[in-house]
Protein backbone atom coordinates (compact mmCIF):
# COMPACT_ATOMS: atom_id res chain seq x y z
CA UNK A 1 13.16 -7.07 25.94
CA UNK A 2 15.14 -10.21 24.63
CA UNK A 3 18.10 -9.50 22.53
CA UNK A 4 18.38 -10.30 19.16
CA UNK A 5 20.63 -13.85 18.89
CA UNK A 6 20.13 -14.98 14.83
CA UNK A 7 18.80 -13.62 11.87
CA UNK A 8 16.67 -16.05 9.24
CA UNK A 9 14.42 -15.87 6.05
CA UNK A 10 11.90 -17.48 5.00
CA UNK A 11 10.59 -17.07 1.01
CA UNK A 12 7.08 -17.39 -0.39
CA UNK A 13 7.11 -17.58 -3.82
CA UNK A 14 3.13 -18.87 -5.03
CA UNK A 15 -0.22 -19.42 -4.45
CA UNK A 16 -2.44 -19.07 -1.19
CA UNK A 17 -0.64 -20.93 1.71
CA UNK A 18 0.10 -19.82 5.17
CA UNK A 19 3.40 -18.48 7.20
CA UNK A 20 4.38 -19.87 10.40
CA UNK A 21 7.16 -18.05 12.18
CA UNK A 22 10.11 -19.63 12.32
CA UNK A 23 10.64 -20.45 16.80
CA UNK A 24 11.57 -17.84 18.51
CA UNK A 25 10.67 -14.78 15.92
CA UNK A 26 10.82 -11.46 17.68
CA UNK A 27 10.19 -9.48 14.59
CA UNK A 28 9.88 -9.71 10.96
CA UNK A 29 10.25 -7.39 8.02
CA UNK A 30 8.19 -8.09 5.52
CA UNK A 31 8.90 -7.51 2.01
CA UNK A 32 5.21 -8.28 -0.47
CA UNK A 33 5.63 -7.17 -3.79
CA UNK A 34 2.48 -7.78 -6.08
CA UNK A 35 2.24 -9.01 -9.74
CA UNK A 36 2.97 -7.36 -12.80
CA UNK A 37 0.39 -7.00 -15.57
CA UNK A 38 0.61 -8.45 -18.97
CA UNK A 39 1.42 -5.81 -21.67
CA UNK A 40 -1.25 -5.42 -23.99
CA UNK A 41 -1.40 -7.10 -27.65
CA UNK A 42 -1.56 -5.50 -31.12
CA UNK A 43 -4.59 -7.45 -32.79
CA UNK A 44 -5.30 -5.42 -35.77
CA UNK A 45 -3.45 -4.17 -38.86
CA UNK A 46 -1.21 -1.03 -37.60
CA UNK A 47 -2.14 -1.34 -34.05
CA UNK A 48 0.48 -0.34 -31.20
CA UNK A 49 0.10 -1.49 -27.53
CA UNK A 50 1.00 -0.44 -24.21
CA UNK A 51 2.66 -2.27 -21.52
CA UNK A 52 1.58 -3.65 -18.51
CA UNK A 53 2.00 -1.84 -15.28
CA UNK A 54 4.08 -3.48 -12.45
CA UNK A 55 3.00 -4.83 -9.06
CA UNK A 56 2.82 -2.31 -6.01
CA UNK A 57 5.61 -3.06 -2.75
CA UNK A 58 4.52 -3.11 0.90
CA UNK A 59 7.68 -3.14 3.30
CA UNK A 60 6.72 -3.49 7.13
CA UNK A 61 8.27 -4.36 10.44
CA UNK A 62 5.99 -6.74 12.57
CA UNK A 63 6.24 -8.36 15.99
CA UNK A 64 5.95 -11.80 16.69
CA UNK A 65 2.59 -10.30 18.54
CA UNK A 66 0.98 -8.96 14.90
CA UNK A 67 1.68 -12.21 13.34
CA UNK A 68 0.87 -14.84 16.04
CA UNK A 69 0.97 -18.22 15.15
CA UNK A 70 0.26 -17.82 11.79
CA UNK A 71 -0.63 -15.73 9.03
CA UNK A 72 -2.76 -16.28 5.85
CA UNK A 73 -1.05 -15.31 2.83
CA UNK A 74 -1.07 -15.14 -1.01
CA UNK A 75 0.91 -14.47 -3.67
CA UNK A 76 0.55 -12.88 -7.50
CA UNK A 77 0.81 -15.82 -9.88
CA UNK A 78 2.41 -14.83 -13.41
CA UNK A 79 0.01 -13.87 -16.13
CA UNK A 80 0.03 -13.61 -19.64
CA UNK A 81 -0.82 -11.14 -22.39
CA UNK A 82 -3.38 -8.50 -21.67
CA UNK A 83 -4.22 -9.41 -18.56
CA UNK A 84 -4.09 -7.70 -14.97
CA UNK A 85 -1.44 -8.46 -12.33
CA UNK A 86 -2.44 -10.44 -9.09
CA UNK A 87 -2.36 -8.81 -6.09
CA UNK A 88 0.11 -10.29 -2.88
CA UNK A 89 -1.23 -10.09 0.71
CA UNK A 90 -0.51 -10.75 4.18
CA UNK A 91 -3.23 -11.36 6.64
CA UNK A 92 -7.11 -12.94 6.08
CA UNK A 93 -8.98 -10.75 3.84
CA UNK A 94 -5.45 -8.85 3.19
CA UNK A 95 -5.99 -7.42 6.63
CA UNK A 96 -1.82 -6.89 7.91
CA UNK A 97 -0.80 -5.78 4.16
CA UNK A 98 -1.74 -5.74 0.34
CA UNK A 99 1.02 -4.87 -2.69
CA UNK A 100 -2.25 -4.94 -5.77
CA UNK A 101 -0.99 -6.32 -9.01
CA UNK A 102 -0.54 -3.94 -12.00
CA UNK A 103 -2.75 -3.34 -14.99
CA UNK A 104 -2.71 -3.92 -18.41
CA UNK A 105 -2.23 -1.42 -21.07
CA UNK A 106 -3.97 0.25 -24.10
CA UNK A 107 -3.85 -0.33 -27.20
CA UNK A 108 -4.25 1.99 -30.25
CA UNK A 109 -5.15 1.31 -34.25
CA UNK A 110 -4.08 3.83 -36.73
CA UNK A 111 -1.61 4.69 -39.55
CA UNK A 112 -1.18 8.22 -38.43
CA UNK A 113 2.60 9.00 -37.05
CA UNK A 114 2.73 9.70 -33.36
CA UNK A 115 -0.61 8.09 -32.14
CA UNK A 116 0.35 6.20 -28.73
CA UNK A 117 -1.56 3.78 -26.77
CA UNK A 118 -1.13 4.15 -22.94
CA UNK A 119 0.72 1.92 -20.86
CA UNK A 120 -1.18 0.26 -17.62
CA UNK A 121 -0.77 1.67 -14.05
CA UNK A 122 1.49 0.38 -11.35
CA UNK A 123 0.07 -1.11 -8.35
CA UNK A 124 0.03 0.92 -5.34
CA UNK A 125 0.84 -0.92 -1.69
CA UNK A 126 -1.10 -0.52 1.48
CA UNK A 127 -0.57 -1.24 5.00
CA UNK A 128 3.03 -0.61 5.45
CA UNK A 129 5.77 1.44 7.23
CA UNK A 130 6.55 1.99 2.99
CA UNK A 131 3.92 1.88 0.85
CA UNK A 132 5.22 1.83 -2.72
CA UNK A 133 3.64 2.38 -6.52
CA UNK A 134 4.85 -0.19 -9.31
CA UNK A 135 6.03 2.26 -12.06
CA UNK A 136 3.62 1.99 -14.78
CA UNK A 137 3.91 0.71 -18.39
CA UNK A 138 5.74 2.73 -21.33
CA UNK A 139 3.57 4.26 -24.09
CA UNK A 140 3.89 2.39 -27.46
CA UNK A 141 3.95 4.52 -30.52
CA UNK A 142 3.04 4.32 -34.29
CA UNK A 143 5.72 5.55 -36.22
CA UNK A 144 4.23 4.99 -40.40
CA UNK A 145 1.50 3.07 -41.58
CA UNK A 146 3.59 -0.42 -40.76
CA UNK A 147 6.35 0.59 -38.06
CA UNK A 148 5.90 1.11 -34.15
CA UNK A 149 6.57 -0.04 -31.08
CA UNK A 150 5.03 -1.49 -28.23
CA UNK A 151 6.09 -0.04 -24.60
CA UNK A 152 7.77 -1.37 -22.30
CA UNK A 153 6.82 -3.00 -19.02
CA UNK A 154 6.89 -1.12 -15.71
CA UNK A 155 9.58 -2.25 -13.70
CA UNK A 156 8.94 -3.11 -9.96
CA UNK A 157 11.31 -2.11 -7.13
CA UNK A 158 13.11 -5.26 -7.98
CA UNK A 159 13.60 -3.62 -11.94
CA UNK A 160 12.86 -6.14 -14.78
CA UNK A 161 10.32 -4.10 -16.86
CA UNK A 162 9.81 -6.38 -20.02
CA UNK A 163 11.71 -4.74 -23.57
CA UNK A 164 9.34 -3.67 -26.26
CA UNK A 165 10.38 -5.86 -29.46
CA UNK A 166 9.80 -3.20 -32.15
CA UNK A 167 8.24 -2.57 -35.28
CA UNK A 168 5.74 -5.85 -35.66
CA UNK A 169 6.70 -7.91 -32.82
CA UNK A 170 5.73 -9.33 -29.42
CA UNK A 171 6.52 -7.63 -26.13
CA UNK A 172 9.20 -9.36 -23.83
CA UNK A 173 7.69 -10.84 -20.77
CA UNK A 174 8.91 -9.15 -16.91
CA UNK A 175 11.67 -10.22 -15.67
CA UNK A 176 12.16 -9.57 -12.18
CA UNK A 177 9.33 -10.40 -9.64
CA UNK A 178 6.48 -8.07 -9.74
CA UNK A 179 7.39 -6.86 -13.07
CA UNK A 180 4.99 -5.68 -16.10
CA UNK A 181 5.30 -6.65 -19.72
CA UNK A 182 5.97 -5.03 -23.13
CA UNK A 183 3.28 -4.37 -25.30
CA UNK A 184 3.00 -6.06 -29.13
CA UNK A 185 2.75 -4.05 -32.14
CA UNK A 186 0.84 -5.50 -35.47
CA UNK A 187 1.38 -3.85 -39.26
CA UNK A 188 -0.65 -6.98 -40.17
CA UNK A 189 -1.65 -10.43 -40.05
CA UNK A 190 -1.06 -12.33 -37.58
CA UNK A 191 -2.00 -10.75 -34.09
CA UNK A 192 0.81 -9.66 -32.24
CA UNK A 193 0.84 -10.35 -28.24
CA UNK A 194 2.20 -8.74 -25.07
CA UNK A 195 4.22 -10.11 -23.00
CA UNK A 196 3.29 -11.61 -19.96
CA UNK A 197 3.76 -10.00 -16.59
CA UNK A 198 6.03 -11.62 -13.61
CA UNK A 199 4.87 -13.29 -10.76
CA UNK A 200 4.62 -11.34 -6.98
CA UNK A 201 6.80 -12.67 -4.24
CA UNK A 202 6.88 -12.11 -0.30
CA UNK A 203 10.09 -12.09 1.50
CA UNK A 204 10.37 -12.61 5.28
CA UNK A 205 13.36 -11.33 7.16
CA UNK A 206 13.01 -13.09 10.46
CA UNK A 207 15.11 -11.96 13.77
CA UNK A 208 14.70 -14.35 16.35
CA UNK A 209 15.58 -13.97 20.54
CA UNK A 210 15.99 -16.19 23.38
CA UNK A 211 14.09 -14.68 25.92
CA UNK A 212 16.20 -14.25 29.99
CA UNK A 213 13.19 -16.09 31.04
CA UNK A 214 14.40 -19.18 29.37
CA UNK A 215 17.61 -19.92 31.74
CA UNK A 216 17.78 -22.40 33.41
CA UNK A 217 17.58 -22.53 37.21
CA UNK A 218 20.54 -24.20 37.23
CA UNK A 219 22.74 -21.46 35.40
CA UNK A 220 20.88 -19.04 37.63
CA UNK A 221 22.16 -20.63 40.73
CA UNK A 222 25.54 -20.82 39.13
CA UNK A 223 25.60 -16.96 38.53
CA UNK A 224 24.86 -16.79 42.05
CA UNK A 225 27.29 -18.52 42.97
CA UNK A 226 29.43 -16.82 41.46
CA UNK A 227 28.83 -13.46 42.56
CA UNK A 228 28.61 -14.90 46.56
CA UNK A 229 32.24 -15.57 45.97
């Protein structure tokens, strides 16, 4: 087996595109994490919200064998309020690796102290060495007939869930890749929105080999040479 002689990276950061190894990739661990959900929006008088789940993690160690040439890949775009996260993958048809988006949250309308609306679940990866589950959104909670809070955002391995803004206020957006946003809470008019959930990201940690093969005759005879004397 060649030895290891560098070590590279390459980043994919949005949309559908494809991955070429880098020349001379041996291996490559593979970091997907997908994208967090939007948290969900108060849209009534004295309505609380959940917030959105984060994106699930896939971490795998490939050879330059698995990937080939090239590999099909796609990435979570961002979202915004009350909307489900988009899902990262590696291979066609997700085939090598899949880190699913999170979902959104609940929401809940009522005057009566305590009564929470369920945050959305984390995404959970598949078709890794570590498969991993987003951590899902917070609960919010009514606390009188015009005070509450919104939950927070489920934080992805990378952290970043989004802060709940209190009593009649939006939910802050995620702020680390693959994280889930803070649900709104209304006491009235106007509606109050979640916050948006963060984009998925795949990270490719490349380690590249010169192959024996790959000397030149010449050096060969040189060696030879060498050990003749």
């Amino acid at each position: 087996m060649a030895d290891i002689t560098s070590v590279t990276f390459q980043v994919i950061a949005a949309g559908t595109t494809t991955y070429t190894p880098t020349a001379n990739m041996a291996h490559v661990l593979a970091f997907l994490i997908g994208g967090g959900a939007g948290g969900e929006s108060g849209i009534a008088t004295d309505e609380v919200a959940g917030g959105g789940g984060a994106g699930g993690a896939v971490i795998e160690l490939y050879t330059a064998a698995t990937i080939g040439a090239s590999q099909t890949c796609a990435v979570g775009a961002a979202v915004g309020a009350d909307t489900n996260g988009n899902a990262t993958s590696l291979g066609t048809a997700a085939a090598l690796a899949n880190a699913p988006g999170g979902s959104t949250g609940a929401s809940a309308a009522s005057t009566t102290l305590g009564t929470q609306a369920a945050g959305g679940a984390g995404g959970l990866g598949t078709g890794g060495n570590l498969n991993i589950q987003g951590q899902p959104g917070f609960r919010g909670t009514i606390f009188s007939t015009t005070d509450g809070q919104g939950g927070q955002g489920g934080s992805s391995i990378f952290g970043g869930g989004g802060a709940p803004g209190g009593s009649n206020a939006v939910g802050g957006g995620g702020g680390a890749y693959g994280a889930g946003g803070a649900g709104g809470h209304a006491s009235g008019s106007p509606n109050i929105v979640g916050g948006g959930g963060a984009a998925g990201i795949i990270y490719l940690l490349e380690f590249l080999s010169v192959a024996a093969a790959v000397i030149a005759p010449r050096a060969v005879n040189h060696l030879h040479k060498m050990a003749n004397a």
